[in-house]
Protein backbone atom coordinates (compact mmCIF):
# COMPACT_ATOMS: atom_id res chain seq x y z
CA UNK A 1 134.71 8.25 113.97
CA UNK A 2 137.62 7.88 111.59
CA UNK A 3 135.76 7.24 108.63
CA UNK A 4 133.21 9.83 109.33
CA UNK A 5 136.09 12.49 109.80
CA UNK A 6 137.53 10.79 106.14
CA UNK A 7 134.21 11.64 104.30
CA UNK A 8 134.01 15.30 106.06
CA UNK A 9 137.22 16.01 104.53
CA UNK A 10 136.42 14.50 101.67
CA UNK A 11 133.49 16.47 101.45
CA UNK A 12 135.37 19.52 101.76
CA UNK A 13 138.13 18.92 99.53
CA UNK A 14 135.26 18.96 97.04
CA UNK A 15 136.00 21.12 93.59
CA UNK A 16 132.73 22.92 91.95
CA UNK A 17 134.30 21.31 88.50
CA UNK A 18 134.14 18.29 89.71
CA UNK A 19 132.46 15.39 87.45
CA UNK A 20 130.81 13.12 90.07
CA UNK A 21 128.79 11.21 87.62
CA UNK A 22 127.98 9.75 83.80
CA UNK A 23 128.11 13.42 81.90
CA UNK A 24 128.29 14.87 84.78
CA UNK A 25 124.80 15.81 86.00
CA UNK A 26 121.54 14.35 86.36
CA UNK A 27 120.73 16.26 83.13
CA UNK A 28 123.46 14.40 81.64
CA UNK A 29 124.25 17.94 79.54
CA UNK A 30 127.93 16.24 78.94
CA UNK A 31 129.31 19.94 79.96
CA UNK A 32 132.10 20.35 82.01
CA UNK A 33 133.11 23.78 84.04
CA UNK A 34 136.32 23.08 83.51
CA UNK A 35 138.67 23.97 80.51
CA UNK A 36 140.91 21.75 78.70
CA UNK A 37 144.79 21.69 78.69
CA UNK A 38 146.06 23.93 75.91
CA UNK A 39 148.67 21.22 75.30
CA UNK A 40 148.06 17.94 76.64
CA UNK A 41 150.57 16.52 79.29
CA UNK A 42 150.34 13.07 80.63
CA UNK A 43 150.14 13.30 84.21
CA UNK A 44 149.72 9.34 85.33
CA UNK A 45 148.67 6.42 84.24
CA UNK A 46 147.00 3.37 86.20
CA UNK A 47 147.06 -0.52 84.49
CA UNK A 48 144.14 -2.46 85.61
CA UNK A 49 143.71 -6.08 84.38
CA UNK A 50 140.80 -5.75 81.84
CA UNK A 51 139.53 -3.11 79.47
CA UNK A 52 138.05 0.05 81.07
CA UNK A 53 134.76 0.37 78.87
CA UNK A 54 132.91 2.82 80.82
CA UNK A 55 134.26 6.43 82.13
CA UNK A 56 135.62 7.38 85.64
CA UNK A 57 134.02 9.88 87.95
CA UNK A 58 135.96 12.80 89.78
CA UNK A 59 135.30 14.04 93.22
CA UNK A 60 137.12 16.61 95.24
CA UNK A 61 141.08 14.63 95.31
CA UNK A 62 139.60 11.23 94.19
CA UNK A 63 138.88 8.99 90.60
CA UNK A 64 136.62 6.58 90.60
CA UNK A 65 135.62 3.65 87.71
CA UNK A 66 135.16 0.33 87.21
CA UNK A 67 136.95 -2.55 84.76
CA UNK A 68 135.95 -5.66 82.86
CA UNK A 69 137.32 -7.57 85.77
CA UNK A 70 134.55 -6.34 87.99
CA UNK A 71 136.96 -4.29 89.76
CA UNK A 72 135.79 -0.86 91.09
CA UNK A 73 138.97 1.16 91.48
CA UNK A 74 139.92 4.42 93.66
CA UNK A 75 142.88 6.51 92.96
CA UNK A 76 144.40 9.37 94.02
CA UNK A 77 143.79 12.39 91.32
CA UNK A 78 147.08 13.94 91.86
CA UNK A 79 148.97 10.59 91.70
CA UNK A 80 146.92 7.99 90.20
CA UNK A 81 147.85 5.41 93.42
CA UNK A 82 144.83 3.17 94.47
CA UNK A 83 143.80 3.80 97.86
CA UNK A 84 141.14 1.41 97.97
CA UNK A 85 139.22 -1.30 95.49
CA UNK A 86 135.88 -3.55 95.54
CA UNK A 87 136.02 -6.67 93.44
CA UNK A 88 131.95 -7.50 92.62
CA UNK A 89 131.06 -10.39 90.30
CA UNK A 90 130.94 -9.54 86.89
CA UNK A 91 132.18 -6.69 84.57
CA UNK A 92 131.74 -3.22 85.33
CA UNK A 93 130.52 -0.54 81.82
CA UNK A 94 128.66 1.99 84.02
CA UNK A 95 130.63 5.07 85.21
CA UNK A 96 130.59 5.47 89.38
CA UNK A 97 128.00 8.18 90.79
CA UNK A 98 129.51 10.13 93.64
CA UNK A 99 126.64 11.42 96.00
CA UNK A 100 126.95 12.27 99.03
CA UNK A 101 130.28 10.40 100.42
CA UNK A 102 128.67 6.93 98.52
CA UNK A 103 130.00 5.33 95.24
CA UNK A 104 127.32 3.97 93.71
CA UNK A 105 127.65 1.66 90.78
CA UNK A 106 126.13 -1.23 88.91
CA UNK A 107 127.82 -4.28 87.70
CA UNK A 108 126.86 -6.96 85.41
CA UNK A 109 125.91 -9.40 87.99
CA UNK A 110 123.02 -7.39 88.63
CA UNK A 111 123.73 -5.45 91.35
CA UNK A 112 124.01 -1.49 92.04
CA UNK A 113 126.31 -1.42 95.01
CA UNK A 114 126.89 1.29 97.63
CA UNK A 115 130.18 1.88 98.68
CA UNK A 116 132.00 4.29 101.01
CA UNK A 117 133.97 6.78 99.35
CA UNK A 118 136.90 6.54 101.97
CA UNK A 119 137.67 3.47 102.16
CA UNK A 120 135.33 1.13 99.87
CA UNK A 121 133.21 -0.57 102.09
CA UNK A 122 129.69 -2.01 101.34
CA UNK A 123 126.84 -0.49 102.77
CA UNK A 124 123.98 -2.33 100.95
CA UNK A 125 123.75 -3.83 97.59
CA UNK A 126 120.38 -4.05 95.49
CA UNK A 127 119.84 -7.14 93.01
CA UNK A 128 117.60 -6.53 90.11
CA UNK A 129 117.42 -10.06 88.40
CA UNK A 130 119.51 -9.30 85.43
CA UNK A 131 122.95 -7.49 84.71
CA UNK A 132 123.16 -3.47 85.44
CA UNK A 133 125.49 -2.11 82.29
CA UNK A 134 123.92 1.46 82.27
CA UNK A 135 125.61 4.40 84.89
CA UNK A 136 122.80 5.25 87.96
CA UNK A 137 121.20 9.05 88.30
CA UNK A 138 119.99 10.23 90.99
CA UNK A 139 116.95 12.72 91.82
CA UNK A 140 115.17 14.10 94.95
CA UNK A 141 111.68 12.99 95.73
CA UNK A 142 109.26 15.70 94.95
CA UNK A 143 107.34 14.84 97.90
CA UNK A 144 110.58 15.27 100.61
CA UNK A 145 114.17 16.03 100.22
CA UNK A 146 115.01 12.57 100.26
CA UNK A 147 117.76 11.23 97.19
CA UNK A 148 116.47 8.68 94.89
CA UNK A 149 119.21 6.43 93.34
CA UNK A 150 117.58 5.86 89.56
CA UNK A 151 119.07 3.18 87.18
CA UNK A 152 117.84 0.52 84.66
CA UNK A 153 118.37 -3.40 84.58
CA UNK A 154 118.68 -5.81 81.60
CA UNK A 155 115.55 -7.32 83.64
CA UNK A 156 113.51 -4.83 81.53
CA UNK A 157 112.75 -2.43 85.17
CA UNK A 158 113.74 0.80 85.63
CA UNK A 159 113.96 1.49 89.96
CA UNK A 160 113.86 4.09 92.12
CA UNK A 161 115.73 2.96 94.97
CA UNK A 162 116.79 4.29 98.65
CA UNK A 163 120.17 6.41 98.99
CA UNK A 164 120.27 4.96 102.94
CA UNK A 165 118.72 1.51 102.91
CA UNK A 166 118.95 -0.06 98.92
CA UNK A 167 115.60 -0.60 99.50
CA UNK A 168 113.55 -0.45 96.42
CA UNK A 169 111.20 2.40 96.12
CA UNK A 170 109.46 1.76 93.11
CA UNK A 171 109.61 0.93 89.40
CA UNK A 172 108.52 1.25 86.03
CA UNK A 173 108.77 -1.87 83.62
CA UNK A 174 109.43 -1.47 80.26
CA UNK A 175 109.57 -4.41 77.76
CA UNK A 176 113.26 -4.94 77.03
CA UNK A 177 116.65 -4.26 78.40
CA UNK A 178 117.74 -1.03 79.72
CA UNK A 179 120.99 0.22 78.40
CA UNK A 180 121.23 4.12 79.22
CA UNK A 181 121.52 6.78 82.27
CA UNK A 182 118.26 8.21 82.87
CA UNK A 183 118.60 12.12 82.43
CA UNK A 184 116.22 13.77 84.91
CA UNK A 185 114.80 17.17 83.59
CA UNK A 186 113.97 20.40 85.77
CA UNK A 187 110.53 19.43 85.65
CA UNK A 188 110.36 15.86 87.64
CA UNK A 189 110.83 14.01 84.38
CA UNK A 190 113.53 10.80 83.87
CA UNK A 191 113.78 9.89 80.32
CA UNK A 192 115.95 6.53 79.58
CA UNK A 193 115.81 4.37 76.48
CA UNK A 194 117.03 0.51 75.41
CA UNK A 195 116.62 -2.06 73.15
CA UNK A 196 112.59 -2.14 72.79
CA UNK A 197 113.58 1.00 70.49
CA UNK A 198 112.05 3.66 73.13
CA UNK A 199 112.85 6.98 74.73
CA UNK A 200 110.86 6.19 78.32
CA UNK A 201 109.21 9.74 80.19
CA UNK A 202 109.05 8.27 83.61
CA UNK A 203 107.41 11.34 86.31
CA UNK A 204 108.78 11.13 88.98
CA UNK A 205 106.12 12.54 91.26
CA UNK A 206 103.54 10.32 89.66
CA UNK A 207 105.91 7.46 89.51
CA UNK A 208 104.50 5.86 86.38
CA UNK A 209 105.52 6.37 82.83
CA UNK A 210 104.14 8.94 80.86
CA UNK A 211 104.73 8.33 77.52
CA UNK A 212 107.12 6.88 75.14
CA UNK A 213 109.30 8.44 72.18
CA UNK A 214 109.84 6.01 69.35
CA UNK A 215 113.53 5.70 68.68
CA UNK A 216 112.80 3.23 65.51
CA UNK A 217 115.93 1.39 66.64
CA UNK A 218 118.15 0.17 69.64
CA UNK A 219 118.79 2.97 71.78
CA UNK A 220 122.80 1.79 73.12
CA UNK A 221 123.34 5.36 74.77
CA UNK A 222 121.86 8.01 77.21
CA UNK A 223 120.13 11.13 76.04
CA UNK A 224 120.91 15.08 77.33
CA UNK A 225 118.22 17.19 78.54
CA UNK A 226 117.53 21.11 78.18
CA UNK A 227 114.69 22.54 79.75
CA UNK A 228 111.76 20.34 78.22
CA UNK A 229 113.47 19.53 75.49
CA UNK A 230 115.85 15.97 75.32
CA UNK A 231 118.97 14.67 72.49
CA UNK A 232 119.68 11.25 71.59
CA UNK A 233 121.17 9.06 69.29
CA UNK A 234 119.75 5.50 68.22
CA UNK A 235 120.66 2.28 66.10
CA UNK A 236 118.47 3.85 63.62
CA UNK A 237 121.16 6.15 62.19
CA UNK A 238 119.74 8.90 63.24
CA UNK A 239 119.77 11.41 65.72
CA UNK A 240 116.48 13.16 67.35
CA UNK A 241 115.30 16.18 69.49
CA UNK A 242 111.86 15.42 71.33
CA UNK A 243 109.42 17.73 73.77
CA UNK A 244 109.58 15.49 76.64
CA UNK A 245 106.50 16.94 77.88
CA UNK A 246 104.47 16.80 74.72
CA UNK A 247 106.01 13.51 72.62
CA UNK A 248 106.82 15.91 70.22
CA UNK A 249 109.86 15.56 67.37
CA UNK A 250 111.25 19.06 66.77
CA UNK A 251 113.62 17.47 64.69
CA UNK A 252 115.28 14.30 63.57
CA UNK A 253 119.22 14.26 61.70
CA UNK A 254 120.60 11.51 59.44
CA UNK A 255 123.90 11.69 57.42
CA UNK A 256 125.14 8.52 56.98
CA UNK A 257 123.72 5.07 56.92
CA UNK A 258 126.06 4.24 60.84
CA UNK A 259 124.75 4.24 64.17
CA UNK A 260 124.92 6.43 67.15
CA UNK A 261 126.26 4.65 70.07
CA UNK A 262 127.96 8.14 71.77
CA UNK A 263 125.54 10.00 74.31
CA UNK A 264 125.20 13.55 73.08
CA UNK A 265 126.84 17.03 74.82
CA UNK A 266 124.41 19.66 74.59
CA UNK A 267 124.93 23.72 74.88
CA UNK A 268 122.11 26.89 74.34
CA UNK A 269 123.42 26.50 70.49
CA UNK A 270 124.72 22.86 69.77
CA UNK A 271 124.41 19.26 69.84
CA UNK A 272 127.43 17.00 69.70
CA UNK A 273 127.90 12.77 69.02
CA UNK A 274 129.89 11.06 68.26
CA UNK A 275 129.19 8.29 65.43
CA UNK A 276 130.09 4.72 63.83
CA UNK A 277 131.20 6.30 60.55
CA UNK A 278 134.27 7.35 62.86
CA UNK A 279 132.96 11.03 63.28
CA UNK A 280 132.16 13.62 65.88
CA UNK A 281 129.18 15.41 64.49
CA UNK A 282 128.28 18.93 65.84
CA UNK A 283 124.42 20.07 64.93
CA UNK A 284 122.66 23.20 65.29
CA UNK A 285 120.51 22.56 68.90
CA UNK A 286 117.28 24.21 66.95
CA UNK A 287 117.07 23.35 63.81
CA UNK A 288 119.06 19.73 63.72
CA UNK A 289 121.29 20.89 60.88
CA UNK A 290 125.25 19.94 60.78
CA UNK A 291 127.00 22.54 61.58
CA UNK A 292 130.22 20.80 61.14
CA UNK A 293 131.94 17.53 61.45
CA UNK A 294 135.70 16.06 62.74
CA UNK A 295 136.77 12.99 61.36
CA UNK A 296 139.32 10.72 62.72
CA UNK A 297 139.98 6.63 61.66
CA UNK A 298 137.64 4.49 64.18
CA UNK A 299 134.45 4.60 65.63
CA UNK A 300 133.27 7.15 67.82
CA UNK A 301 131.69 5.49 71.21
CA UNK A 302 133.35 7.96 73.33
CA UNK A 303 130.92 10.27 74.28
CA UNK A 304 132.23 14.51 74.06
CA UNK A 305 132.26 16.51 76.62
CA UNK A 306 132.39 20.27 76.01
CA UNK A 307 134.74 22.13 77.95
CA UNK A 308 134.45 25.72 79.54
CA UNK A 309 136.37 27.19 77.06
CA UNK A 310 134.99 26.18 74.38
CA UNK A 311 137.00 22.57 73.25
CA UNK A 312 135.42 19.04 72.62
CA UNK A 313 136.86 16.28 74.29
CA UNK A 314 136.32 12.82 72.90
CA UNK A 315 138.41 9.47 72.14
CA UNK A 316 137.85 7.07 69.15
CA UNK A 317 138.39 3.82 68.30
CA UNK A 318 141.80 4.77 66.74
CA UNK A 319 143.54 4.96 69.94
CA UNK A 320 143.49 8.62 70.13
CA UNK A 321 142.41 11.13 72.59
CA UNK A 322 140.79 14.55 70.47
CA UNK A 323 140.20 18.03 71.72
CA UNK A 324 138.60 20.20 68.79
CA UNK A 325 137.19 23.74 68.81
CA UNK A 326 133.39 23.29 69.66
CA UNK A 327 132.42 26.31 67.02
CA UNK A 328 134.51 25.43 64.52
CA UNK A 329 135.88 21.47 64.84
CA UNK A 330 139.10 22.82 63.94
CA UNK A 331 141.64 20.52 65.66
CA UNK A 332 143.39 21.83 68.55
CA UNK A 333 145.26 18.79 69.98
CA UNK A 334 145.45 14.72 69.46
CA UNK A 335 147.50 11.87 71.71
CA UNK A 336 147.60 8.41 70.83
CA UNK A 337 147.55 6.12 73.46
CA UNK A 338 147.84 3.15 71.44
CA UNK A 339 144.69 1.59 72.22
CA UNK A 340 141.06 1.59 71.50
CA UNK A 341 139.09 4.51 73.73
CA UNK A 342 135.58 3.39 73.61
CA UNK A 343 135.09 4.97 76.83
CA UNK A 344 134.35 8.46 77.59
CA UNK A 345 136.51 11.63 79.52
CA UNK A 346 135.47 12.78 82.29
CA UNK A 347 137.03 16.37 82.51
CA UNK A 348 137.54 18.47 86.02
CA UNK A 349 140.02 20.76 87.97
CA UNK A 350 141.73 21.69 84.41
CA UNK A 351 142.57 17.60 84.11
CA UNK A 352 141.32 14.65 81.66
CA UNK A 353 140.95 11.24 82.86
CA UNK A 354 139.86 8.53 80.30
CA UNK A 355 140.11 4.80 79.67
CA UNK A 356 141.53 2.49 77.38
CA UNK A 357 140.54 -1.00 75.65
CA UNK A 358 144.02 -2.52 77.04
CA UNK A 359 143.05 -1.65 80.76
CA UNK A 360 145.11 1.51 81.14
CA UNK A 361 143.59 4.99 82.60
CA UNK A 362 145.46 8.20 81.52
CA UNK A 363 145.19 11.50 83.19
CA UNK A 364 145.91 14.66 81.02
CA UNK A 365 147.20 18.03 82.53
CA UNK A 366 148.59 20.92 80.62
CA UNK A 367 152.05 21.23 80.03
């Protein structure tokens, strides 16, 4: 009864700016509805034992993310105390998903685990039969209004599995690893991509894959959807804009002979990455032309996310944390942390919460 009346309140507690997940819908649109401190201030910080690679999730009081130690970790969002944490078996690079009261989160001993939100305990664990590095989705099955838990292995399948049980459901197999989110588009569809150098359309209703989008390279982050139309960067230097439903390339952008590791934010006008020739690029979302671009001294992994008010949010392998105009990529703010950020912000309730390469999470208020 206690736990139940934990998750209730929980539950309530619950902000509409919240970011429960990798980019922070299903869509993966990397848009928050929250705006970004005018002037940074460092609320907290929290010193786990490894690197934090992936990003952290944010629901209602609570921050979720997991560590190379294979620790998932809980804090308070005010105070940055743990309140609860879940050792698993290998290193953790996907970002939680909060749904429903559950944490759910792969690890790279191959399973996605289910966990409480209130206090951390296991309700089921699924085992693929290789290492989970990619963040789960979720989507409801056209057929009911039962969740679907969606994420990819490094055993080449891509499952649909049971919110209540961790039963499997079904899958798709694809023929390499699986490194990205699936986004899940208005229409039924999950796109995910990995390194057989794909974009996979998965339906969901028919539960088979529909076709496949040649990337031309290693795909090593997720794509953004908009109505029909999905974003991505690949290994082949370039970035691309597909027709989900039709396989066809409205346009592809190359600049510079570096990669695209960063998982684009999207808008009605723009398209931002982030890139390995240490640059945020933003491009126009119809035509694929640079609009502008912001550079800083190390790669850019960190994937944006654009804020209410306009600002980008991004870190770099420099050690500092960015915030740039999104219409302009005039620089508003930096803050060096001091160590590599290949992991990306999550950005709710008018706060910043991002990890570091030396094991440290920061949360940013305004002054």
């Amino acid at each position: 009864m206690k736990t139940l009346i934990t998750v209730l309140a929980l539950a309530a507690t619950a902000f509409a700016d919240d970011w429960p997940m990798h980019r922070g819908s299903p869509t993966l649109h990397g848009r928050s509805e929250s705006a970004a401190p005018a002037k940074p201030k460092l609320k907290w910080t929290f010193k786990a034992t490894k690197p934090v690679v992936g990003g952290a999730a944010i629901a209602g009081d609570r921050v979720f993310f997991g560590d190379n130690e294979g620790i998932i970790h809980c804090l308070g969002l005010s105070d940055g105390k743990e309140l609860w944490s879940k050792k698993t078996e290998s290193m953790i690079e996907a970002v939680p998903l909060i749904l429903d009261g559950v944490c759910y989160v792969g690890a790279a001993d191959g399973r996605l685990y289910a966990l409480d939100v209130a206090d951390g305990k296991q309700r089921w664990a699924f085992e693929t039969g290789d290492k989970i590095l990619a963040s789960a989705s979720w989507a409801k099955d056209p057929a009911s209004d039962k969740k679907w838990i969606l994420v990819g292995s490094y055993d080449f399948n891509f499952y649909a599995v049971d919110t209540a049980t961790g039963k499997e459901l079904w899958k798709v197999e694809t023929e390499n690893f699986i490194n990205s989110t699936p986004a899940v588009t208005p229409a039924g569809l999950a796109l995910f991509g990995g390194c057989d150098a794909q974009m996979h359309v998965v339906s969901l209703k028919e539960r088979k894959e529909l076709r496949k989008l040649d990337a031309e390279a290693y795909v090593p982050g997720s794509a953004a959807a908009l109505g029909d139309m999905v974003y991505f960067g690949s290994d082949s230097r370039k970035v691309y804009a597909f027709d989900a439903q039709t396989g066809t390339a409205a346009w592809t952008y190359r600049d510079r002979s570096f990669s695209y590791f960063s998982s684009p934010a999207i808008s009605e006008e723009i398209v931002l990455i982030g890139g390995r020739d240490k640059r945020l690029h933003c491009l126009d979302r119809k035509t694929g032309e640079a609009r502008w671009t912001f550079a800083t001294r190390g790669d850019v992994d960190s994937s944006p996310v654009l804020c209410k008010d306009g600002a980008v949010v991004f870190g770099s392998m420099d050690g500092r944390l960015y915030c740039v105009e999104s219409a302009t990529g005039k620089e508003r703010w930096r803050y060096e942390v001091g160590s590599d950020i290949p992991s990306s912000p999550a950005v709710a309730q008018g706060l910043i919460v991002i990890g570091a390469q030396d094991g440290s999470v920061y949360c940013f208020g305004s002054e």
